[in-house]
Protein backbone atom coordinates (compact mmCIF):
# COMPACT_ATOMS: atom_id res chain seq x y z
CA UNK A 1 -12.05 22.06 1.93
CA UNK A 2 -13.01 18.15 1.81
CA UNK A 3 -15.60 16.74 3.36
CA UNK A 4 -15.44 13.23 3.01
CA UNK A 5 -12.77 10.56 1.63
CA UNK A 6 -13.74 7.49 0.69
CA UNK A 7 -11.21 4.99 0.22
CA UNK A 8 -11.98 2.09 -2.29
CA UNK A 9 -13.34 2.82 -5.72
CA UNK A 10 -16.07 -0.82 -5.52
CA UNK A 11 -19.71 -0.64 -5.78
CA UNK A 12 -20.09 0.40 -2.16
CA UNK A 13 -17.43 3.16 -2.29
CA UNK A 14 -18.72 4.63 -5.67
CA UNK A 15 -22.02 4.75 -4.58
CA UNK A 16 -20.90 6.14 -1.14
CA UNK A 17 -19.05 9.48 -2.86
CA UNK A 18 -21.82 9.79 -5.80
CA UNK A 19 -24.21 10.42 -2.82
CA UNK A 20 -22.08 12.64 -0.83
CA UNK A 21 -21.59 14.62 -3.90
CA UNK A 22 -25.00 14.42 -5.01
CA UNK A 23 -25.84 16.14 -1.30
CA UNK A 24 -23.11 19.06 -2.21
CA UNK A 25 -20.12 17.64 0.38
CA UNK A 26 -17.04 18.17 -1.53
CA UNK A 27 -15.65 14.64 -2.10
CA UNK A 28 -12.45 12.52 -2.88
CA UNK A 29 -12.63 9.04 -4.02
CA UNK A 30 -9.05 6.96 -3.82
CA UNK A 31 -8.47 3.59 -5.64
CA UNK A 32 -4.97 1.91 -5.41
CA UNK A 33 -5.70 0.75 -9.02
CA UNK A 34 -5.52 2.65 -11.83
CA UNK A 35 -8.62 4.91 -12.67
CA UNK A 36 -9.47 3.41 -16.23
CA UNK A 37 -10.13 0.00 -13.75
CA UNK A 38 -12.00 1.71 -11.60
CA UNK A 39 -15.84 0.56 -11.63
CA UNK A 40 -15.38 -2.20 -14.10
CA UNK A 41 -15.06 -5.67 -12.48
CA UNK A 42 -17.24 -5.68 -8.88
CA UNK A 43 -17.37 -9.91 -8.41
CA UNK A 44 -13.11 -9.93 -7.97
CA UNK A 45 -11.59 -12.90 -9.65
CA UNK A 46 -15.04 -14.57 -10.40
């Protein structure tokens, strides 16, 4: 059973489900961009 969906892969969202998980709740991270992209630019267009 999930515990906790985060929606948006950024720095906030990461660090969001890493502690979840971290704390044992069962956790599902969604991105609308692909997953190789997720994590790697966190400034936007900058």
């Amino acid at each position: 059973m999930l515990d906790l969906l985060v929606a948006g892969a950024g720095t906030a969202g990461c660090l969001a489900a890493r502690t979840a998980a971290r704390r044992g709740l069962e956790v599902l991270l969604v991105d609308r961009k692909p997953a190789a992209d997720v994590g790697r630019k966190v400034c936007g267009d900058a």
